[in-house]
Protein backbone atom coordinates (compact mmCIF):
# COMPACT_ATOMS: atom_id res chain seq x y z
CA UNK A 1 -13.06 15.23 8.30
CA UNK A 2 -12.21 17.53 5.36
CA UNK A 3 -9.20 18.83 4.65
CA UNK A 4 -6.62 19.74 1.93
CA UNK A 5 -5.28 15.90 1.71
CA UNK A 6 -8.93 14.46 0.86
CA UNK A 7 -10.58 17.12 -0.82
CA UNK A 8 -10.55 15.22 -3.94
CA UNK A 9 -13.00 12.61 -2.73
CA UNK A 10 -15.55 15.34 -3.45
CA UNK A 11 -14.64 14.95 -7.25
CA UNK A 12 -14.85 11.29 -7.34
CA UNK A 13 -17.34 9.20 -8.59
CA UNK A 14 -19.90 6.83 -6.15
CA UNK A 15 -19.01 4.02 -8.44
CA UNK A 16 -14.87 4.57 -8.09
CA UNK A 17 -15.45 4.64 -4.17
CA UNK A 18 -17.29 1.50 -3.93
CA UNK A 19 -14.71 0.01 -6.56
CA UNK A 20 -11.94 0.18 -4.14
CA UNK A 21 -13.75 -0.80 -1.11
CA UNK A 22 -14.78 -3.73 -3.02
CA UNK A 23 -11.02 -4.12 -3.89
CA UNK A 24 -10.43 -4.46 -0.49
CA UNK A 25 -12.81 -6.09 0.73
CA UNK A 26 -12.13 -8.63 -1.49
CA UNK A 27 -8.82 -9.93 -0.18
CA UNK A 28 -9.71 -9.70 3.14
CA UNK A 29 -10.83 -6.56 4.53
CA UNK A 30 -13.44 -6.20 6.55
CA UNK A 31 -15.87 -3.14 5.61
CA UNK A 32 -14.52 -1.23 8.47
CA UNK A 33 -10.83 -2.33 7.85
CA UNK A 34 -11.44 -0.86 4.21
CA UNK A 35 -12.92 2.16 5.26
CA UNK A 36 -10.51 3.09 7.63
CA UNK A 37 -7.67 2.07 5.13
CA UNK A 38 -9.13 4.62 2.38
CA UNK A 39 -9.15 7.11 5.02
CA UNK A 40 -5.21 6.73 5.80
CA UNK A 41 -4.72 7.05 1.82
CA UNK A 42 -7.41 9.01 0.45
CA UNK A 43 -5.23 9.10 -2.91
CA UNK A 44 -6.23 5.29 -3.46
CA UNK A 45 -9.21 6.09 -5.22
CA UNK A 46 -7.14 7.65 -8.04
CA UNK A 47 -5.07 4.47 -8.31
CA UNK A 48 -6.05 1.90 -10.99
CA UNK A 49 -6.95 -1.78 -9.40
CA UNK A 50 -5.88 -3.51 -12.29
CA UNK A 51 -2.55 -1.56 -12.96
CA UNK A 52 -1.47 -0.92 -9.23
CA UNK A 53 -3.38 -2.01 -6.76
CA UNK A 54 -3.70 -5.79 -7.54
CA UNK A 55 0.33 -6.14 -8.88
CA UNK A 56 1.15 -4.62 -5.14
CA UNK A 57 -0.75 -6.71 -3.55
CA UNK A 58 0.17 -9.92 -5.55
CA UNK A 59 3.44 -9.17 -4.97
CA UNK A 60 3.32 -8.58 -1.55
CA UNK A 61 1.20 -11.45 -0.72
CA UNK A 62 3.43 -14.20 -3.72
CA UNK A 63 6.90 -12.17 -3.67
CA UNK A 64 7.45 -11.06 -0.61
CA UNK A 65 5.15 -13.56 1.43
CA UNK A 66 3.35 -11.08 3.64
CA UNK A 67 0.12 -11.41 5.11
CA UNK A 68 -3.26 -8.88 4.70
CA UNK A 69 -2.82 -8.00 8.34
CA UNK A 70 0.28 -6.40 7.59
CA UNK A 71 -1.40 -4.42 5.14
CA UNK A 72 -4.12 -3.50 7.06
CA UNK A 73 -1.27 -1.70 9.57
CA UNK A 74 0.11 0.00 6.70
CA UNK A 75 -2.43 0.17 3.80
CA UNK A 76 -0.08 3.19 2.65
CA UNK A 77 2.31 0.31 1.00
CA UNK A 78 -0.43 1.00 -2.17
CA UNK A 79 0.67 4.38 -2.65
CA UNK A 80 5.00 3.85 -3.16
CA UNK A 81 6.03 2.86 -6.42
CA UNK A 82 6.32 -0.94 -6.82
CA UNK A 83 9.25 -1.06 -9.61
CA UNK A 84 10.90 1.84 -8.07
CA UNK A 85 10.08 1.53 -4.44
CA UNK A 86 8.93 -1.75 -3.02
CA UNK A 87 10.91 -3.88 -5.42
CA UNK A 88 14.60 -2.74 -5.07
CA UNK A 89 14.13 -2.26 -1.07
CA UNK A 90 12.59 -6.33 -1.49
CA UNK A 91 15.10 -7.84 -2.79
CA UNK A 92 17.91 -5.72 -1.01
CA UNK A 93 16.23 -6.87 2.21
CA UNK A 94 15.76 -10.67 0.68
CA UNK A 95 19.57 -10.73 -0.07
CA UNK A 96 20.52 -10.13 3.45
CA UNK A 97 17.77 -12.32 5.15
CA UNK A 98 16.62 -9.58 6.60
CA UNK A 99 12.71 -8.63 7.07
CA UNK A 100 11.30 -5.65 8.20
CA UNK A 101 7.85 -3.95 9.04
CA UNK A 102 6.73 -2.39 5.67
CA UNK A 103 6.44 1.11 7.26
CA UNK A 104 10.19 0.80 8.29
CA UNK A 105 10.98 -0.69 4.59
CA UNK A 106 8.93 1.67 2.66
CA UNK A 107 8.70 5.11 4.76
CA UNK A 108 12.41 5.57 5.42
CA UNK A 109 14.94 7.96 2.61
CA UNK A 110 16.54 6.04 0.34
CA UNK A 111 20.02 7.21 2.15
CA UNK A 112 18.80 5.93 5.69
CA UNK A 113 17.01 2.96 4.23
CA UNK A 114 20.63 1.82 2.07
CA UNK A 115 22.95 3.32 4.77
CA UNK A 116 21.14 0.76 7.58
CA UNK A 117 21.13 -2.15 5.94
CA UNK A 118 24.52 -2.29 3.98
């Protein structure tokens, strides 16, 4: 339905929409699954594939040995910074054997995220 938060889709290109359901249909979404994702972050169509979306989801798939299906829950992981974000709250996790839904790792402040796991 429109709104503010997806009124861009109306400014992007046929091509660029079936680019990233391709994307994601390609390591393991199902046409609905990939649909529905875009809808939860409409701003995925701006991202790059080859610059953000693959890296996140090679690292989150070799790095930090998650499965699709946990993306599928939270296909919102593509839109935090992976240097910046997903990397640093990784490996703090990592260090304390210590794993975590990505929606609790990723959606958190930094103070709440740092503060609980010390």
């Amino acid at each position: 339905s429109p709104s503010s938060l997806n009124a861009h889709l109306l400014n992007t290109r046929a091509n660029k929409l079936r680019e990233k359901i391709g994307f994601l249909r390609s390591i393991g979404f199902s046409q609905e699954e990939a649909e529905r994702a875009c809808v939860r972050l409409p701003a995925m169509f701006g991202y790059s594939i080859d610059n953000n979306l693959w890296p996140k989801f090679k690292y989150l798939v070799d790095k930090m040995e998650r499965s699709v299906e946990e993306l599928k829950k939270f296909p919102q992981y593509f839109g935090f910074g992976l240097e910046k974000r997903i990397v640093p709250r990784h490996l703090h996790l990592k260090e304390r054997n210590v794993q975590i839904p990505l929606n609790r790792m990723l959606l958190w402040s930094d103070q709440k995220f740092y503060a609980k796991w010390k």
